[in-house]
N, C-alpha and C. Protein backbone atom coordinates (compact mmCIF):
# COMPACT_ATOMS: atom_id res chain seq x y z
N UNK A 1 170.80 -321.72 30.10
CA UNK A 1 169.45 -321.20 30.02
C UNK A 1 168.85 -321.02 31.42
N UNK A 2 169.07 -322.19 32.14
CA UNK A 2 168.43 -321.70 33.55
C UNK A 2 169.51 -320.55 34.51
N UNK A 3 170.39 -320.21 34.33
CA UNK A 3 171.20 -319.44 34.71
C UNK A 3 170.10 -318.15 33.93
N UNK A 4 169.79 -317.88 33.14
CA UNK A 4 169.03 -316.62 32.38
C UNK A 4 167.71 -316.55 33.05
N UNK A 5 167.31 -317.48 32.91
CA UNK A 5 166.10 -317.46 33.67
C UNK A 5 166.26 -317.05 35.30
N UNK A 6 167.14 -317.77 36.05
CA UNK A 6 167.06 -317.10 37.41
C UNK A 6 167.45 -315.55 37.36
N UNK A 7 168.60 -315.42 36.66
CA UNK A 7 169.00 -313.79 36.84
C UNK A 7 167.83 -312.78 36.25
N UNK A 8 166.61 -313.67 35.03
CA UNK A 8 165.64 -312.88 35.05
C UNK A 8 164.57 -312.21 36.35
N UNK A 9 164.94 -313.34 37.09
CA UNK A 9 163.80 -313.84 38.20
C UNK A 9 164.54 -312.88 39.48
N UNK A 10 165.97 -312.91 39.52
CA UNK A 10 166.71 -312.01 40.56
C UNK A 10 166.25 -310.78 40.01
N UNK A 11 166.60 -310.31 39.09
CA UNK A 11 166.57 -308.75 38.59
C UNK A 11 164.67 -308.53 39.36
N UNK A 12 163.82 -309.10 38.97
CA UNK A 12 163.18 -309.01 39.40
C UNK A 12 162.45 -308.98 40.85
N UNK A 13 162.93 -309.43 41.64
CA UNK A 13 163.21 -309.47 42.97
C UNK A 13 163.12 -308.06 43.57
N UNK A 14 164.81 -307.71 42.75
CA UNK A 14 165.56 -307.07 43.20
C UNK A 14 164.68 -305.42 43.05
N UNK A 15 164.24 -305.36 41.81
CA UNK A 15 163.10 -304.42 41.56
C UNK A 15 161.73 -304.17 42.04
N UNK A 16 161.37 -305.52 43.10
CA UNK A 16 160.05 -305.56 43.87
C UNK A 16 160.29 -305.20 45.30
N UNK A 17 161.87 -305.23 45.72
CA UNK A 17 162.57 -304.89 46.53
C UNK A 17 162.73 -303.73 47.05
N UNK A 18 163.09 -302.96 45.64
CA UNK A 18 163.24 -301.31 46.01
C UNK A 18 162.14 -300.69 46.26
N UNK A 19 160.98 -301.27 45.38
CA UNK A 19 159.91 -300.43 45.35
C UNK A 19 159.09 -300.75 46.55
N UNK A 20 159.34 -301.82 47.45
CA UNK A 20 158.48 -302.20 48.70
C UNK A 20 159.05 -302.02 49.72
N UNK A 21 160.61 -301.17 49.68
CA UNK A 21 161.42 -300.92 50.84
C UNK A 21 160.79 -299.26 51.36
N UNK A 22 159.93 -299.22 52.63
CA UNK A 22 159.72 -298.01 52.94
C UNK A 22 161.35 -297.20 53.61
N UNK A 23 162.21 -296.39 53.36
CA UNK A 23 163.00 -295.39 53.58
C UNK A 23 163.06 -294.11 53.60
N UNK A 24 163.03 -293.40 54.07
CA UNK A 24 163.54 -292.15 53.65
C UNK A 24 164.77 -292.09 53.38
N UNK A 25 165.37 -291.29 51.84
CA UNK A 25 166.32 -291.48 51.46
C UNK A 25 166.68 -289.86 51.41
N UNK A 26 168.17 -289.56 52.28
CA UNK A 26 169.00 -287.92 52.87
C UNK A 26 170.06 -288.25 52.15
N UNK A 27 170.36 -287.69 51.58
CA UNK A 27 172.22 -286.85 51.50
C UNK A 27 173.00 -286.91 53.14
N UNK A 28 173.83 -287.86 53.00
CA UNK A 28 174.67 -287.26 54.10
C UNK A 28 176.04 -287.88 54.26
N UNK A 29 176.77 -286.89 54.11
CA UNK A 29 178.14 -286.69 54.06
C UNK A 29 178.97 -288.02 54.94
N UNK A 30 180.15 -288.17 54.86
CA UNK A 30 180.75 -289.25 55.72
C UNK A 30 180.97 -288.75 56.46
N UNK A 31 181.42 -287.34 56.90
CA UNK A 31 181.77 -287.00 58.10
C UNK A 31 180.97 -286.64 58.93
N UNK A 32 179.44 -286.60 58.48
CA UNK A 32 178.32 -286.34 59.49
C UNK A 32 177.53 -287.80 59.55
N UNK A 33 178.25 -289.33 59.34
CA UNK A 33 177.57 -290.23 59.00
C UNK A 33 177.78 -290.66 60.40
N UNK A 34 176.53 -291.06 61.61
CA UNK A 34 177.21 -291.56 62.90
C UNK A 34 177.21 -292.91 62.16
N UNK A 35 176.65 -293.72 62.01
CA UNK A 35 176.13 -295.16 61.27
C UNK A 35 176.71 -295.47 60.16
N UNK A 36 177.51 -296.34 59.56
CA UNK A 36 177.93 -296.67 58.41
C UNK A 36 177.58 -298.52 58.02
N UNK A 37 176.93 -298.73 56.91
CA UNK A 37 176.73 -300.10 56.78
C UNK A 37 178.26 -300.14 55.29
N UNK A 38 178.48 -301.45 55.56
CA UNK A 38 179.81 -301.24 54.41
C UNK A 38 179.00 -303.31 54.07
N UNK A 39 178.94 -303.11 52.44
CA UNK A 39 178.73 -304.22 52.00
C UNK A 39 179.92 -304.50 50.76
N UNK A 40 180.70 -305.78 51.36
CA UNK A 40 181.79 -305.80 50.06
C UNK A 40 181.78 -307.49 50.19
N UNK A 41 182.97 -307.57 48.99
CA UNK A 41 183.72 -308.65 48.95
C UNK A 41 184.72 -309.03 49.30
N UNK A 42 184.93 -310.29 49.68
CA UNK A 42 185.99 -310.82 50.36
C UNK A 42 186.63 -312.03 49.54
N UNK A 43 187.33 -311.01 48.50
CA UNK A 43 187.95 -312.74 47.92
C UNK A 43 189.64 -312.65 48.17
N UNK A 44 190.04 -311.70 48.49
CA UNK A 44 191.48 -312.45 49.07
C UNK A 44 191.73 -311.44 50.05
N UNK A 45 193.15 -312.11 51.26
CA UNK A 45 192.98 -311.68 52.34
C UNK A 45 193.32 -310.23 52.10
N UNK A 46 194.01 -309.49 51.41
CA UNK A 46 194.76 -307.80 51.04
C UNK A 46 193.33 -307.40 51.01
N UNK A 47 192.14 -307.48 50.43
CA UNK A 47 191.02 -307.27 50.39
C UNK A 47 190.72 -307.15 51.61
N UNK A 48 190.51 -307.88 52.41
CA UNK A 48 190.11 -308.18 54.04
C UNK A 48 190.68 -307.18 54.80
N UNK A 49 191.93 -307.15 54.68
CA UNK A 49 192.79 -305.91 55.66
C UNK A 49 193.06 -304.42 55.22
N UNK A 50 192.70 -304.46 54.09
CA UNK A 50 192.27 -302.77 53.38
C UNK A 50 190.75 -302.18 53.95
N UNK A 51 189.79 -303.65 54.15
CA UNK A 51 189.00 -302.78 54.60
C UNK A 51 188.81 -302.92 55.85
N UNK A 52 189.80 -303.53 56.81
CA UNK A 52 190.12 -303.92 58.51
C UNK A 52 190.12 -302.00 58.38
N UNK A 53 191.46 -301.95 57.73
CA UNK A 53 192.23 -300.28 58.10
C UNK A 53 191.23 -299.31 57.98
N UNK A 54 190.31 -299.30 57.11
CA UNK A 54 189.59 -298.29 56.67
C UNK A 54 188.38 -298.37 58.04
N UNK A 55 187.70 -299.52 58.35
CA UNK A 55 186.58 -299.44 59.25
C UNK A 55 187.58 -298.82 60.37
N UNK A 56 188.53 -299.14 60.97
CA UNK A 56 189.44 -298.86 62.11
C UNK A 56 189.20 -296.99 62.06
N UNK A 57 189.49 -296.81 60.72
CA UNK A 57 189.50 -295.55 61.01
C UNK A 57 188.23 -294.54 60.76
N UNK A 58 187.40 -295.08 60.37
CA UNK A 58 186.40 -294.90 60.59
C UNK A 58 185.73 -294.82 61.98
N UNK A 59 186.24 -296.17 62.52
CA UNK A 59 185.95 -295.83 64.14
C UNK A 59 186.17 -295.06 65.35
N UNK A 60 187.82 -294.55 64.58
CA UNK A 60 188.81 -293.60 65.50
C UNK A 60 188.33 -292.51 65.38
N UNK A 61 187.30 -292.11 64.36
CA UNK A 61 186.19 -290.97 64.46
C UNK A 61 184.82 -291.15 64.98
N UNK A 62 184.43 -292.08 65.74
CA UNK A 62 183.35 -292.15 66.50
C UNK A 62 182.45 -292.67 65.99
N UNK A 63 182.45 -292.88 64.27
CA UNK A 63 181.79 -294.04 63.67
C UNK A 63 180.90 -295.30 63.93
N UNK A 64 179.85 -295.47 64.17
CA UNK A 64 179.67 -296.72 64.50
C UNK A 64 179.68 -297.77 63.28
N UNK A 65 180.07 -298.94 62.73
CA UNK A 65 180.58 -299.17 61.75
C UNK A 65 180.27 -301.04 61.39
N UNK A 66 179.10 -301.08 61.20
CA UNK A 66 178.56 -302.46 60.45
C UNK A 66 178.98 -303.32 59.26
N UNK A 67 179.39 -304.59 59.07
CA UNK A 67 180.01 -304.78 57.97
C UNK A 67 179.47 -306.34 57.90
N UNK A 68 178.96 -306.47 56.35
CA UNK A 68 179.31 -308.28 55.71
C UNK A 68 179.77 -308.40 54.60
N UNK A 69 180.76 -309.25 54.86
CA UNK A 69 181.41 -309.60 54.10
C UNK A 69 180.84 -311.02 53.59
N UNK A 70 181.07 -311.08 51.68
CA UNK A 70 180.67 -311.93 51.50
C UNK A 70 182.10 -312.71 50.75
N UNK A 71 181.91 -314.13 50.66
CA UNK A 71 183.08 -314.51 50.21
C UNK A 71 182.87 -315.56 49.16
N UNK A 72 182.71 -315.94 47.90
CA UNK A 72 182.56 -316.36 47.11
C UNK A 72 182.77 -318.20 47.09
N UNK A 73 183.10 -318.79 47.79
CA UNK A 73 183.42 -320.17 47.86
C UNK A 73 182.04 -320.87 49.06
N UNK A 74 182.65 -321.77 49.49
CA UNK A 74 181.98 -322.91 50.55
C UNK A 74 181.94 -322.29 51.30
N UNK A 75 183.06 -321.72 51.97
CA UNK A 75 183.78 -321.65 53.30
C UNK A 75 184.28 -320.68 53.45
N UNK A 76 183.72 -319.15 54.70
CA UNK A 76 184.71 -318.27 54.90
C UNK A 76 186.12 -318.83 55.40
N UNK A 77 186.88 -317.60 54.80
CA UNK A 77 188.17 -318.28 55.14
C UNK A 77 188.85 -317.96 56.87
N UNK A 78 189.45 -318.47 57.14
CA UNK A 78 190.25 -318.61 58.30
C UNK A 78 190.48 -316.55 58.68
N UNK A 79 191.04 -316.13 58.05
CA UNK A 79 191.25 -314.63 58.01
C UNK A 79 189.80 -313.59 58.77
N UNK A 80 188.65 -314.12 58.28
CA UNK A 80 187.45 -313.60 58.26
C UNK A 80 187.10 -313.20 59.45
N UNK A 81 187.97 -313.04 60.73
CA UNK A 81 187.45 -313.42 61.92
C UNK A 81 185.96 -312.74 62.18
N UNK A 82 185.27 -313.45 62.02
CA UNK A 82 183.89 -312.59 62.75
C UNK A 82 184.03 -312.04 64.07
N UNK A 83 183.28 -310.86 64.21
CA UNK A 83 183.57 -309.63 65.61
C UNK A 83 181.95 -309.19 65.59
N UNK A 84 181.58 -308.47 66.67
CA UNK A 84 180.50 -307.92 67.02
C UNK A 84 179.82 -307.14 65.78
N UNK A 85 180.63 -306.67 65.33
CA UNK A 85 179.58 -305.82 64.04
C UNK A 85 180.27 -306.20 62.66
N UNK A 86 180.49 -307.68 62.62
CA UNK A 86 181.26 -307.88 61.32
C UNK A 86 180.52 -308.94 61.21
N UNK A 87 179.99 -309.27 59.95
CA UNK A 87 179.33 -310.39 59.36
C UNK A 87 180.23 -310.88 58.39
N UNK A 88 180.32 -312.52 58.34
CA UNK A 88 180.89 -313.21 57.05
C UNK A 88 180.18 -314.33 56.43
N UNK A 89 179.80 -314.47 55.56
CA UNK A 89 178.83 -315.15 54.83
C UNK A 89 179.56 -315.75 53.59
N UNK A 90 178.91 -317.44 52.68
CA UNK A 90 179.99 -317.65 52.02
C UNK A 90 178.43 -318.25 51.20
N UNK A 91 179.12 -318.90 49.99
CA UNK A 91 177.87 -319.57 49.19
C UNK A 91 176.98 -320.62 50.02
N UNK A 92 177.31 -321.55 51.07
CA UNK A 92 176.86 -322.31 52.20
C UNK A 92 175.64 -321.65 52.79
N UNK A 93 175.57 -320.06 52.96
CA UNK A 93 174.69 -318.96 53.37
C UNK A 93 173.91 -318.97 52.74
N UNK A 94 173.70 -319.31 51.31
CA UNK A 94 172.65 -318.77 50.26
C UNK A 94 171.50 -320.23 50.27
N UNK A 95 170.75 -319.22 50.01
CA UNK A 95 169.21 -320.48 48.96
C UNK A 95 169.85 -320.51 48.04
N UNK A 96 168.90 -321.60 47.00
CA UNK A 96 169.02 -321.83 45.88
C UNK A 96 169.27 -320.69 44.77
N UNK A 97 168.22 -319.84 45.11
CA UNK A 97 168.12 -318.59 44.24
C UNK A 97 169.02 -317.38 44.46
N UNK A 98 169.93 -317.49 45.61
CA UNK A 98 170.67 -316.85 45.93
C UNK A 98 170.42 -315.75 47.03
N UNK A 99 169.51 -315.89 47.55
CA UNK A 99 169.12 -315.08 48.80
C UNK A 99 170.08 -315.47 49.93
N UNK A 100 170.74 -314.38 50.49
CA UNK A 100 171.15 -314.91 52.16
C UNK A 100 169.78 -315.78 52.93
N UNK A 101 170.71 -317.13 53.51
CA UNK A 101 169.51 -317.30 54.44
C UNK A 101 169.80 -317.37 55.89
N UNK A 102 171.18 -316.96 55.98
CA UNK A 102 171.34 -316.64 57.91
C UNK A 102 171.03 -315.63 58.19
N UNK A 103 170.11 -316.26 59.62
CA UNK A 103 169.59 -315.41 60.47
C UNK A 103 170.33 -313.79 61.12
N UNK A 104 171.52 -314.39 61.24
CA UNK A 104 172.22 -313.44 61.72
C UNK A 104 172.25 -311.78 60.80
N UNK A 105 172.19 -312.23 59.53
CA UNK A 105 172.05 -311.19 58.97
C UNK A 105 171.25 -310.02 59.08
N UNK A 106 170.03 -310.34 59.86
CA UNK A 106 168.53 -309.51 59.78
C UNK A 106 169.12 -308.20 60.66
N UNK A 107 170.19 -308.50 61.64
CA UNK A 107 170.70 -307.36 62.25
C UNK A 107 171.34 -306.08 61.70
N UNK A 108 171.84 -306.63 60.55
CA UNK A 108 171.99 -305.78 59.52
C UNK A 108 171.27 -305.01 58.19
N UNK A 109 170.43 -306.05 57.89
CA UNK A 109 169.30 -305.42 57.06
C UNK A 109 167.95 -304.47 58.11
N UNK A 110 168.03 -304.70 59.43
CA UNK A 110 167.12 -303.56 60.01
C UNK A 110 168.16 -302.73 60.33
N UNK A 111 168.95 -302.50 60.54
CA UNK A 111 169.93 -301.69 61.18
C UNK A 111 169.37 -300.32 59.59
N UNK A 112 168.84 -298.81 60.87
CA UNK A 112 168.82 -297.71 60.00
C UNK A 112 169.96 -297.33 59.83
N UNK A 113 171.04 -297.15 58.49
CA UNK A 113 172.34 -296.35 58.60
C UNK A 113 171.79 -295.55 58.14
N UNK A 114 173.16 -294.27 58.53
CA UNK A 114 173.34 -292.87 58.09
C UNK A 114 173.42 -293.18 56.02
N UNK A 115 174.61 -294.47 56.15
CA UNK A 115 174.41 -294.30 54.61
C UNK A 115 175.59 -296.12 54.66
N UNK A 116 174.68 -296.42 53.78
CA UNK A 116 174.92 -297.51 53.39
C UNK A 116 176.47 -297.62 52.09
N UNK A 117 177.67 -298.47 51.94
CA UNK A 117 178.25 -298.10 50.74
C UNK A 117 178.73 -299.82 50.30
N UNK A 118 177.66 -299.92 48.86
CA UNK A 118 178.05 -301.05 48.26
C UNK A 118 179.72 -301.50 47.78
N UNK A 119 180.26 -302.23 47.94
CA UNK A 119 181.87 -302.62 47.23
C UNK A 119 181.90 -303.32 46.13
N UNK A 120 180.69 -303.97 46.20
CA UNK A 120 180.28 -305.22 45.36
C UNK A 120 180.37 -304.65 43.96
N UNK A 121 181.35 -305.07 42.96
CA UNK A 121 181.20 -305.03 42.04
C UNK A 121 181.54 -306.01 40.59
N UNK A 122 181.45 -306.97 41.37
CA UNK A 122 181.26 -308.42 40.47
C UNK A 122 179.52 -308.74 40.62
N UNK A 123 179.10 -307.99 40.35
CA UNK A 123 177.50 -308.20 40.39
C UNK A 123 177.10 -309.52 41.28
N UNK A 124 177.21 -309.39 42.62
CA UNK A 124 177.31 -311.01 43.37
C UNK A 124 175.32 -310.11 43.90
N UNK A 125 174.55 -311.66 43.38
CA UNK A 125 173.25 -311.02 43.65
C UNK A 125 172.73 -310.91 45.04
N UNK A 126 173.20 -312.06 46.12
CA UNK A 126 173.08 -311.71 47.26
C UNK A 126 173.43 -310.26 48.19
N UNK A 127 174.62 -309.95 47.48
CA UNK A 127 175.34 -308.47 48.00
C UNK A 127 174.06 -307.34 47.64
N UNK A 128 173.74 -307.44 46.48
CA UNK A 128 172.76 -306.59 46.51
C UNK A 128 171.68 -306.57 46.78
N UNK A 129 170.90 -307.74 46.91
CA UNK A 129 169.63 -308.14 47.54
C UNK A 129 169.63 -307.68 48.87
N UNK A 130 171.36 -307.77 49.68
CA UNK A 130 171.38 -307.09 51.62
C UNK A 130 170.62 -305.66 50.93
N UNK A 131 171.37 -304.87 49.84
CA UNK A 131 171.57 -303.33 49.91
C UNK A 131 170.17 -302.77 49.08
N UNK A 132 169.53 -304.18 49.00
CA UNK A 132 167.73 -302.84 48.25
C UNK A 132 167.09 -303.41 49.76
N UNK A 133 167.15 -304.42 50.48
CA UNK A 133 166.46 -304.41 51.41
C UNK A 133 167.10 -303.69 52.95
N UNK A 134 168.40 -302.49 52.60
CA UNK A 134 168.42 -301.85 53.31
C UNK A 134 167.62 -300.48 53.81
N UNK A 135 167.77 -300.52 55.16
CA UNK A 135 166.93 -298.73 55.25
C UNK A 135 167.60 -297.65 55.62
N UNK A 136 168.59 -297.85 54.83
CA UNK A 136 169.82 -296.87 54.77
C UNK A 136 168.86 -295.02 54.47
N UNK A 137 169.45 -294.42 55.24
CA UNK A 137 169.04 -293.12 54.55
C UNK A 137 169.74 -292.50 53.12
N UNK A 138 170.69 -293.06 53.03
CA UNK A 138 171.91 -293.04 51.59
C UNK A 138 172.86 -294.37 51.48
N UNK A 139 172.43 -294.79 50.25
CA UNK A 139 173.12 -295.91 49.99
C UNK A 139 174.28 -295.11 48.76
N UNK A 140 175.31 -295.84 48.71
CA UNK A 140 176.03 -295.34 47.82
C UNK A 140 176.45 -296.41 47.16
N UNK A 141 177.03 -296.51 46.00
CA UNK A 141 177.44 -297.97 45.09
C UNK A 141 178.03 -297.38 43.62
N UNK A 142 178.71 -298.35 42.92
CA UNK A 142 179.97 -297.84 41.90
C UNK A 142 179.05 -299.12 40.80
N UNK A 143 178.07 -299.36 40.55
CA UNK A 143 177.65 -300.54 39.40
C UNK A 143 176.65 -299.76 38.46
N UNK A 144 176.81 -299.80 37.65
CA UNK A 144 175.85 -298.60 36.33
C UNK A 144 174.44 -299.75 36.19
N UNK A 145 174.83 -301.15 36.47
CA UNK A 145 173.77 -301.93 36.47
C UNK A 145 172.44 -302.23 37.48
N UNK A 146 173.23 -301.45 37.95
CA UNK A 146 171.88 -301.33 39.51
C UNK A 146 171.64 -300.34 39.87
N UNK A 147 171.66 -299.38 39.29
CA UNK A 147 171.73 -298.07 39.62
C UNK A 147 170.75 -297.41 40.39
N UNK A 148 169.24 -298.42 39.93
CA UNK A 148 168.16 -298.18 40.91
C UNK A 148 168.67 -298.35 42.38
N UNK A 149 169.46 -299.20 42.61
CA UNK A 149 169.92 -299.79 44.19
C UNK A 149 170.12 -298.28 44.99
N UNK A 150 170.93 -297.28 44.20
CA UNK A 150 171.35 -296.05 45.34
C UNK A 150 170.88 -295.29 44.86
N UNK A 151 171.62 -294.46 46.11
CA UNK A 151 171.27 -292.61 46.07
C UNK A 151 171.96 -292.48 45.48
N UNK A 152 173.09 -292.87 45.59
CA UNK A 152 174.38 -291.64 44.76
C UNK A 152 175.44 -293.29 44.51
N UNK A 153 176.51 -292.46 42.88
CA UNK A 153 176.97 -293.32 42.42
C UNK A 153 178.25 -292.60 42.00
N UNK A 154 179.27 -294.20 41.92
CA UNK A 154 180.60 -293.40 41.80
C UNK A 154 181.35 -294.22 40.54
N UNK A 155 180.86 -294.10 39.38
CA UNK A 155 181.72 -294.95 38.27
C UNK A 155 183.39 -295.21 38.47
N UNK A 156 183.48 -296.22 38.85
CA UNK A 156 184.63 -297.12 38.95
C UNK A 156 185.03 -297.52 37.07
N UNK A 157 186.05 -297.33 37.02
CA UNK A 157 187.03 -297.95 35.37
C UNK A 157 187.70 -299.08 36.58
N UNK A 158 187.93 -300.22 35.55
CA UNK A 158 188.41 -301.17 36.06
C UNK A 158 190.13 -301.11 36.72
N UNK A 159 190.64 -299.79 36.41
CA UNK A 159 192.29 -299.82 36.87
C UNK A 159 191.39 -298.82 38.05
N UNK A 160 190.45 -298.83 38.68
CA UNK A 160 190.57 -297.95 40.05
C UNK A 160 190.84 -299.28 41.03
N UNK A 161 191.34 -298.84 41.92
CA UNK A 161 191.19 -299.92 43.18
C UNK A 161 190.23 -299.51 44.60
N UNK A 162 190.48 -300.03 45.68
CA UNK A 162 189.27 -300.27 46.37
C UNK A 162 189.64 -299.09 46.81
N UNK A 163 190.95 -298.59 47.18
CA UNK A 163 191.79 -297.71 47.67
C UNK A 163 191.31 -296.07 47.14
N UNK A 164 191.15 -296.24 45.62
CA UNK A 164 190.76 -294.95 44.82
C UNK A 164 188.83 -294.87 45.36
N UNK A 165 188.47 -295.58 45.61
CA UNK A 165 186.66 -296.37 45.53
C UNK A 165 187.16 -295.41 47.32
N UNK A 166 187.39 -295.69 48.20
CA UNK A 166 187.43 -295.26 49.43
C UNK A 166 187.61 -293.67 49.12
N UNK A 167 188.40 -293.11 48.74
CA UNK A 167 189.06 -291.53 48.60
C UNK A 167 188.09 -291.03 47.84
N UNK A 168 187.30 -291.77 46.51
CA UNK A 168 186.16 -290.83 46.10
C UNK A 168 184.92 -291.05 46.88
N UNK A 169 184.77 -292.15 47.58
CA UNK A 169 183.29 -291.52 48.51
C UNK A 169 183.85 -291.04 49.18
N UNK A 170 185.12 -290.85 49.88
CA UNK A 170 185.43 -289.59 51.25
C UNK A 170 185.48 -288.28 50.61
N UNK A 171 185.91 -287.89 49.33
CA UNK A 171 185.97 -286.57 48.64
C UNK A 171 184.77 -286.19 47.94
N UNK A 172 183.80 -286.84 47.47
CA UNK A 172 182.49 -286.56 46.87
C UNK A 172 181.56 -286.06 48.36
N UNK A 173 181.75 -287.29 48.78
CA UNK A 173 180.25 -287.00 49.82
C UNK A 173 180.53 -285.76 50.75
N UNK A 174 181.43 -285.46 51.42
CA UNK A 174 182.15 -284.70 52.07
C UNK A 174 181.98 -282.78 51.09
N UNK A 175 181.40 -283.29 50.26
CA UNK A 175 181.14 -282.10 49.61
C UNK A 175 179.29 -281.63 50.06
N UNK A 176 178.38 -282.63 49.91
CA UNK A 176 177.25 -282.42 50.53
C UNK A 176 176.97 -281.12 51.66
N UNK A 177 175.65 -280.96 51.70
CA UNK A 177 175.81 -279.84 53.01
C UNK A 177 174.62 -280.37 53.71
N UNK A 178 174.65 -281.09 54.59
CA UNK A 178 173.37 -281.74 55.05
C UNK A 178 173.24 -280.79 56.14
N UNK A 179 171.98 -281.04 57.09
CA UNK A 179 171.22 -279.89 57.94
C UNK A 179 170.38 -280.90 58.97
């Protein structure tokens, strides 16, 4: 019961969130994105180094390329190495109610991206609490349950992988015609 009650109390948050986040919210393609915020999960290391490869190449295009990772236990793991624009955060991070409470984070929630792209899709409420209090000009995200959270959405079936989740925001957005 108190598990119902807080997720009443998150949902709600999360909805006082969107509506008090001033943004302007653009269409804009990945390949015209200089700024990318990437919010995922980190629960095992193949996870970790799928999305090492992907920011890498993201960068080898001039990308500038922000990332937290969140990781579901006590303790990021050993793998996690934190770097200049990589955040790792673990349940130790959270309040009670599940809010991030390191500081370090705020660098990322002011940070304006070109376009923000949720991974999170074990409904982890902190992950989404970073992505309504972002000022992303386009957030993007794959959860039918938050749908208020973005601009644009990419229904994930549970046999897609993170791999298929990467190739349809590079082939959807990439269709846009921004100006």
């Amino acid at each position: 019961m108190f598990e119902s009650i807080k997720n009443f109390f998150r949902k709600r948050e999360l909805r006082l969130s969107i509506s008090s986040n001033e943004r302007w919210a653009k269409s804009v393609s990945i390949a015209d994105a200089k700024t990318i915020g990437i919010v995922y999960i980190v629960d095992n290391e193949e996870t970790y180094k799928r999305m090492e490869m992907w920011i890498k190449s993201l960068s080898a295009q001039g990308k500038t390329v922000l990332v937290v990772g969140y990781h579901p236990q006590d303790i990021v793991p050993h793998y996690c190495i934190p770097k200049i624009k990589h955040e790792y955060y673990s349940k130790k991070d959270m309040n009670w109610f599940g809010k991030p409470i390191r500081t370090s984070l705020n660098n990322f929630l002011n940070e304006e991206f070109d376009m923000l792209i949720d991974f999170d899709t074990e409904n982890i409420f902190s992950a989404k609490y970073i992505v309504s209090k972002s000022k992303a000009k386009m957030k993007i995200g794959s959860n039918d349950d938050y749908q208020d959270l973005y601009d644009f959405m990419i229904l994930l079936s549970d046999d897609h992988s993170m791999n298929d989740y990467i190739h349809f925001i590079e082939s959807y957005t990439n269709k846009f015609k921004t100006k």
